[in-house]
Protein backbone atom coordinates (compact mmCIF):
# COMPACT_ATOMS: atom_id res chain seq x y z
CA UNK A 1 126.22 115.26 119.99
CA UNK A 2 125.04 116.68 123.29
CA UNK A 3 121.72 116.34 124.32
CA UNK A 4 120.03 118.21 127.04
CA UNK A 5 119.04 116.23 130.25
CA UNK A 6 115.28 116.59 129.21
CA UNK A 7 116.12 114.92 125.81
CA UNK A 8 117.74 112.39 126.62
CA UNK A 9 115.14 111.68 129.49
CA UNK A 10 112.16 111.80 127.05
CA UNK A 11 115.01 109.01 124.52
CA UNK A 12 114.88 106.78 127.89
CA UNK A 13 111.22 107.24 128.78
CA UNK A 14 110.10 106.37 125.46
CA UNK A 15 112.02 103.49 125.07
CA UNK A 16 111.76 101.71 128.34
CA UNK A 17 107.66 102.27 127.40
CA UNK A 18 108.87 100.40 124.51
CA UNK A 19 110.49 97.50 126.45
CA UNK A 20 107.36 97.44 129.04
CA UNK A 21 105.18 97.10 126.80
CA UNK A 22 105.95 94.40 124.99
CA UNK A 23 107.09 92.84 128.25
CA UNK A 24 103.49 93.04 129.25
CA UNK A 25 102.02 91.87 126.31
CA UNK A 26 104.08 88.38 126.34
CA UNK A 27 103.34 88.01 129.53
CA UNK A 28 99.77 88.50 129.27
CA UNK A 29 99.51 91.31 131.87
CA UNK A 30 96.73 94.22 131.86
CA UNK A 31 98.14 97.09 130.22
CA UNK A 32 95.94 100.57 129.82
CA UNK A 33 96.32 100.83 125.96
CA UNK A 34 93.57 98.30 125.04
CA UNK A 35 90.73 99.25 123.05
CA UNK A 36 88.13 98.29 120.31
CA UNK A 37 87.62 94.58 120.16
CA UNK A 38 89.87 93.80 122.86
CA UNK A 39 88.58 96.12 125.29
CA UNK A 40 86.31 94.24 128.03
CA UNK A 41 84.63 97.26 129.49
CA UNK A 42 85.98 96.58 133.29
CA UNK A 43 87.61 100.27 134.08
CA UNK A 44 84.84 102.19 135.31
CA UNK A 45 86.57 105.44 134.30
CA UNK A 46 85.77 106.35 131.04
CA UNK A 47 84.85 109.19 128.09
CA UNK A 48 83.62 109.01 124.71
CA UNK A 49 85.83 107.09 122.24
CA UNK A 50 85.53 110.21 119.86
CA UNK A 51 86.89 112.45 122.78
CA UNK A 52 89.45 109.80 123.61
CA UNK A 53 90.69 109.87 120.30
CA UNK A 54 91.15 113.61 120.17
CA UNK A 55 92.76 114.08 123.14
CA UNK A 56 95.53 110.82 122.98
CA UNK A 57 96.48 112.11 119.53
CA UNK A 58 96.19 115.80 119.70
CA UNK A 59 99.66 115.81 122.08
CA UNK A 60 101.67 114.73 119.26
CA UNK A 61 100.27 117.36 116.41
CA UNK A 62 100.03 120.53 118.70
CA UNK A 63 103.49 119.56 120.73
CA UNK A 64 105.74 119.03 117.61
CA UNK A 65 104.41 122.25 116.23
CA UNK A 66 105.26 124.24 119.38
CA UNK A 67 109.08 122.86 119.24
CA UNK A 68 109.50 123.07 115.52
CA UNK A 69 108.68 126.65 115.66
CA UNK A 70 110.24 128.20 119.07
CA UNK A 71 113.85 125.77 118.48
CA UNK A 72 117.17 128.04 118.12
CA UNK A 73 117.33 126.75 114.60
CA UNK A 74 115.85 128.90 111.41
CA UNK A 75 112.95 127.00 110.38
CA UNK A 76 114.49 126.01 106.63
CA UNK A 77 112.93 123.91 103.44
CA UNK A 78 114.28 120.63 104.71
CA UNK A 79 112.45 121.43 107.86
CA UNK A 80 109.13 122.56 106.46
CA UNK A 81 108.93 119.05 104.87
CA UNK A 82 109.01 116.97 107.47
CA UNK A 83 106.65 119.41 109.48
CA UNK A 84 104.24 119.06 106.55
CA UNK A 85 105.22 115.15 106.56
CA UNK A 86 104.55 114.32 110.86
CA UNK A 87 101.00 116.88 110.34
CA UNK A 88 99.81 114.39 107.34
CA UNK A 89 99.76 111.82 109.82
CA UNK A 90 98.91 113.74 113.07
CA UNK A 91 97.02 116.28 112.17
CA UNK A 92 94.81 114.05 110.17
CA UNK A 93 94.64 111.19 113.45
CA UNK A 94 93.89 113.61 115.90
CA UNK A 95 90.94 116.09 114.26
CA UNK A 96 89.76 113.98 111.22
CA UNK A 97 89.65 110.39 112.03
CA UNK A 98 87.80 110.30 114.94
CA UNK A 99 85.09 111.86 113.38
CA UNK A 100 85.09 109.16 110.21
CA UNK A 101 85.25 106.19 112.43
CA UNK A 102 81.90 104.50 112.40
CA UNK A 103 81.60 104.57 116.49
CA UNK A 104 78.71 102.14 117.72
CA UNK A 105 76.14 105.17 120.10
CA UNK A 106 76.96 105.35 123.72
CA UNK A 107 81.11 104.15 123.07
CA UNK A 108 83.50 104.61 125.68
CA UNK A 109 86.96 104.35 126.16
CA UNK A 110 88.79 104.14 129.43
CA UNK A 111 90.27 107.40 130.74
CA UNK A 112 93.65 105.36 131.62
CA UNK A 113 94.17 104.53 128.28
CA UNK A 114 93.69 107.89 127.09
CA UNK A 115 96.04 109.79 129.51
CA UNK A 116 99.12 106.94 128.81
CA UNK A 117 98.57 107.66 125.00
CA UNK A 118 98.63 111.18 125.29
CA UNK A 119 101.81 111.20 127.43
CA UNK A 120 103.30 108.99 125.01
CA UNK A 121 101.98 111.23 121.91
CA UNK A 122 103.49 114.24 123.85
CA UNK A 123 106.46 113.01 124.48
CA UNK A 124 107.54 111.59 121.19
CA UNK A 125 106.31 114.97 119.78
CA UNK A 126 108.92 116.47 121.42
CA UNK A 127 111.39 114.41 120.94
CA UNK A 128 111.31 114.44 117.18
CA UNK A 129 110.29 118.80 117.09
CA UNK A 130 113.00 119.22 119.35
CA UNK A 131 115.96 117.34 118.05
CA UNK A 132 114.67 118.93 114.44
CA UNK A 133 114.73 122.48 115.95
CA UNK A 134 117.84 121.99 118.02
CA UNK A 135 120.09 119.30 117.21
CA UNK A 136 119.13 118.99 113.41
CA UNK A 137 122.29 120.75 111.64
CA UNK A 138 122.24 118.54 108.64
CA UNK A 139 118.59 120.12 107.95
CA UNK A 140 119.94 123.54 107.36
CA UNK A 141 120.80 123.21 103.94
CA UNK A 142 118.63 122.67 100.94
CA UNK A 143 121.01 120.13 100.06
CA UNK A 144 119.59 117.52 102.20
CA UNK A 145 116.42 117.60 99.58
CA UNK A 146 118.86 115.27 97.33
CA UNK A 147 120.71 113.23 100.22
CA UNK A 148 119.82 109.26 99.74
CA UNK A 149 118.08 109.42 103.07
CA UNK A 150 115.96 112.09 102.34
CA UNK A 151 115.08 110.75 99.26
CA UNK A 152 114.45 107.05 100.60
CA UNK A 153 112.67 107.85 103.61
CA UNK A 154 110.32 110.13 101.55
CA UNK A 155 109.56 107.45 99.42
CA UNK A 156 108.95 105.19 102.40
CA UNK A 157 106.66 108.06 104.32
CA UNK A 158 104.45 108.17 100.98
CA UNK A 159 103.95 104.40 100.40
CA UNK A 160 103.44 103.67 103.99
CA UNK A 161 100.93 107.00 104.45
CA UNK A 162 98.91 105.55 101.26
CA UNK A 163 98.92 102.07 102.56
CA UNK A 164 97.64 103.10 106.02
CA UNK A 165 95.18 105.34 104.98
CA UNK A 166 93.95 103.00 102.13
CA UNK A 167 93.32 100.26 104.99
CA UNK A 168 91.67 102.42 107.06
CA UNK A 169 89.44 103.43 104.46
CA UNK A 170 88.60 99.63 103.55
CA UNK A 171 87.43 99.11 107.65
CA UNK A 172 85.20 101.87 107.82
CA UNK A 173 83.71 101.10 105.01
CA UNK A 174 83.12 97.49 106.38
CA UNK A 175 82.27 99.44 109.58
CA UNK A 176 79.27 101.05 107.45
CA UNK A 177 78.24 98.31 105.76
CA UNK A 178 77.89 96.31 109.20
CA UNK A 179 77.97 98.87 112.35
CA UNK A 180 76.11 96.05 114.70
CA UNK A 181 79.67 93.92 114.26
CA UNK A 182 82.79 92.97 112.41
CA UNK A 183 83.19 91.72 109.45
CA UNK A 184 86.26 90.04 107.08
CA UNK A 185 87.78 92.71 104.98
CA UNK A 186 88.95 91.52 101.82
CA UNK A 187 89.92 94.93 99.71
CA UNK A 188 93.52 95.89 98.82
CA UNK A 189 96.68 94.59 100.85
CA UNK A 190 93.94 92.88 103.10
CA UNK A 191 94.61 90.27 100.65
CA UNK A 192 98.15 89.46 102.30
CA UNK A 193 98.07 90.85 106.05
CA UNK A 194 95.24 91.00 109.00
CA UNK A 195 96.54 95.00 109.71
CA UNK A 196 98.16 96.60 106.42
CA UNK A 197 96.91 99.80 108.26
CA UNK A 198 99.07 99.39 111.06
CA UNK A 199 101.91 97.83 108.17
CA UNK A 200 101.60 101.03 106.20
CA UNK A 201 102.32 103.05 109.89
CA UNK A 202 105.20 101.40 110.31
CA UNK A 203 106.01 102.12 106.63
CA UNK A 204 105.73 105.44 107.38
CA UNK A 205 107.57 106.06 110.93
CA UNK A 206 110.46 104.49 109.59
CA UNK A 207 110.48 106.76 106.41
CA UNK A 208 109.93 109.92 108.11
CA UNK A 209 112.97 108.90 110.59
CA UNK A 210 114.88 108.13 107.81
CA UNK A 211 114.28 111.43 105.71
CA UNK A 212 114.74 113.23 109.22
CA UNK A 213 118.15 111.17 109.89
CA UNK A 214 117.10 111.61 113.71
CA UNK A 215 117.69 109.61 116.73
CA UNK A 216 114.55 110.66 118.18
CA UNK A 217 112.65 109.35 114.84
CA UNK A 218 114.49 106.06 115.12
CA UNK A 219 113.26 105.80 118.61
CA UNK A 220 109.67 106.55 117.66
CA UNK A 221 109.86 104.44 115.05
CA UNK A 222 111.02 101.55 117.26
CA UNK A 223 107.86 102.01 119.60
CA UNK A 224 105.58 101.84 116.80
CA UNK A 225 106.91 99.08 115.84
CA UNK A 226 106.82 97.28 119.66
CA UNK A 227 103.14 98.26 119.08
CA UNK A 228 101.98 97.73 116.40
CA UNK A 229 103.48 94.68 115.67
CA UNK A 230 101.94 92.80 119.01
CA UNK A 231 98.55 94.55 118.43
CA UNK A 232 98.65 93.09 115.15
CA UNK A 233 99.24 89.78 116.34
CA UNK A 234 96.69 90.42 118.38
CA UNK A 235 93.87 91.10 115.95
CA UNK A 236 95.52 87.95 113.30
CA UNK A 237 94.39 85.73 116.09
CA UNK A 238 91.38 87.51 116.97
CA UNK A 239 89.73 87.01 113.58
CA UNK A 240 90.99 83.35 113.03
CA UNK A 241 89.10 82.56 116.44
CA UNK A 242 85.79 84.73 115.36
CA UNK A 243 85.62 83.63 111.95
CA UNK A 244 85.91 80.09 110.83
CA UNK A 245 86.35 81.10 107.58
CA UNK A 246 89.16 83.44 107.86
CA UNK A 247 91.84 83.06 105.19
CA UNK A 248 94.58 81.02 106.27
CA UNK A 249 97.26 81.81 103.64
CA UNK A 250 96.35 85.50 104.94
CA UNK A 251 99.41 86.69 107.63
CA UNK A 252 99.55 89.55 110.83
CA UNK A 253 101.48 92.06 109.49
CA UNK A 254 104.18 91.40 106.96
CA UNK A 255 103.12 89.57 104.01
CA UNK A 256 104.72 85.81 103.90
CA UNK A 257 106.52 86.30 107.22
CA UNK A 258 104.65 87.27 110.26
């Protein structure tokens, strides 16, 4: 197929991000997407975490929209249900869930952080509206509703949205309960993994580029994964040093395995 030059710059930019990133993180460097209990206050730049939130994640939402709906391709069924499918996620990340998280007063977040997520966001929003709108062919005809990888990656968006949304619920709630520090969570797939919310992301990136049969949703999917997966081995070893107690049968990210 053949991609514009802006295309297959985003493809590159968003996978070398990839590749730096989890360069970085093995070799312990200081990269600006650090937050939370990680985050050691030093960049003297910074807005509220609530604004931070809303404008890192906002990108992604408004950016997609703008491509699915201006691309040289009718906007069909097939295409209507991933829209509906990224906006679960997005929509919801950018102008819900900053305003359910349980934010201790005065919170910051460093304005370096927030400006490499949001290029990120905006640039895998892109990717995936524009190779729907544009190079997406195989989405012009109903009949991709029955296809095995619309079918299967459907499946996978669902579990993986419940999952991560479940887990999310489950910290806030601990959040709530204890806003003055952090506590063990214990409810649902917490049993198994440190981070089924970020398991149940995954889950859910790798469904929707699935059901999209995309290059650009493989190539999100594989930064997710390059991030999520290190953050979460980040936090499994957070909580075994804070807490004592801290299950040990209990794994990172993927239950009996890592």
């Amino acid at each position: 197929m053949n991609y514009s030059s802006e295309f297959i710059a985003a493809l590159v930019f968003v996978f070398i991000s990839s590749l730096l990133w989890v360069a970085a993180k093995l070799l312990k460097l200081n990269v600006p997407v650090v937050y939370g209990r990680h985050e050691s206050g030093e960049f003297r730049l910074r807005i509220p975490t609530r604004l931070s939130w809303v404008l890192m994640e906002s990108p992604a939402c408004l950016v997609f929209t703008y491509f699915i709906f201006t691309g040289p391709l009718p906007v069909t069924p097939p295409v209507i249900a991933l829209f509906i499918m990224w906006q679960m996620h997005y929509f919801h990340r950018a102008f819900i869930y900053p305003f359910q998280l349980q934010i201790r007063s005065g919170s910051t977040t460093p304005v370096r952080m927030t400006l490499f997520g949001a290029v990120l966001c905006a640039a895998c929003g892109y990717l995936n509206g524009e190779f729907i709108s544009k190079y997406g062919v195989h989405l012009q005809s109903n009949d991709w509703f029955y296809s095995p990888a619309f079918i299967i990656g459907t499946s996978l968006f669902l579990f993986g949205y419940v999952l991560n949304k479940k887990s999310d619920r489950e910290l806030i709630k601990l959040r709530k309960q204890n806003p003055d520090d952090y506590s063990i969570p214990y409810g649902g797939a917490y049993r198994w993994v440190s981070c089924p919310n970020y398991l149940g992301e995954l889950i859910t990136w790798y469904g929707f580029c699935c059901a999209a049969w995309s290059i650009a949703g493989f190539t999100f999917a594989f930064m997710t994964a390059s991030n999520l997966i290190l953050r979460a081995l980040e936090n499994h070893r957070w909580y075994h040093e804070k807490f004592p107690n801290y299950p040990p049968e209990r794994k990172a990210i993927i239950p009996y395995i890592l």
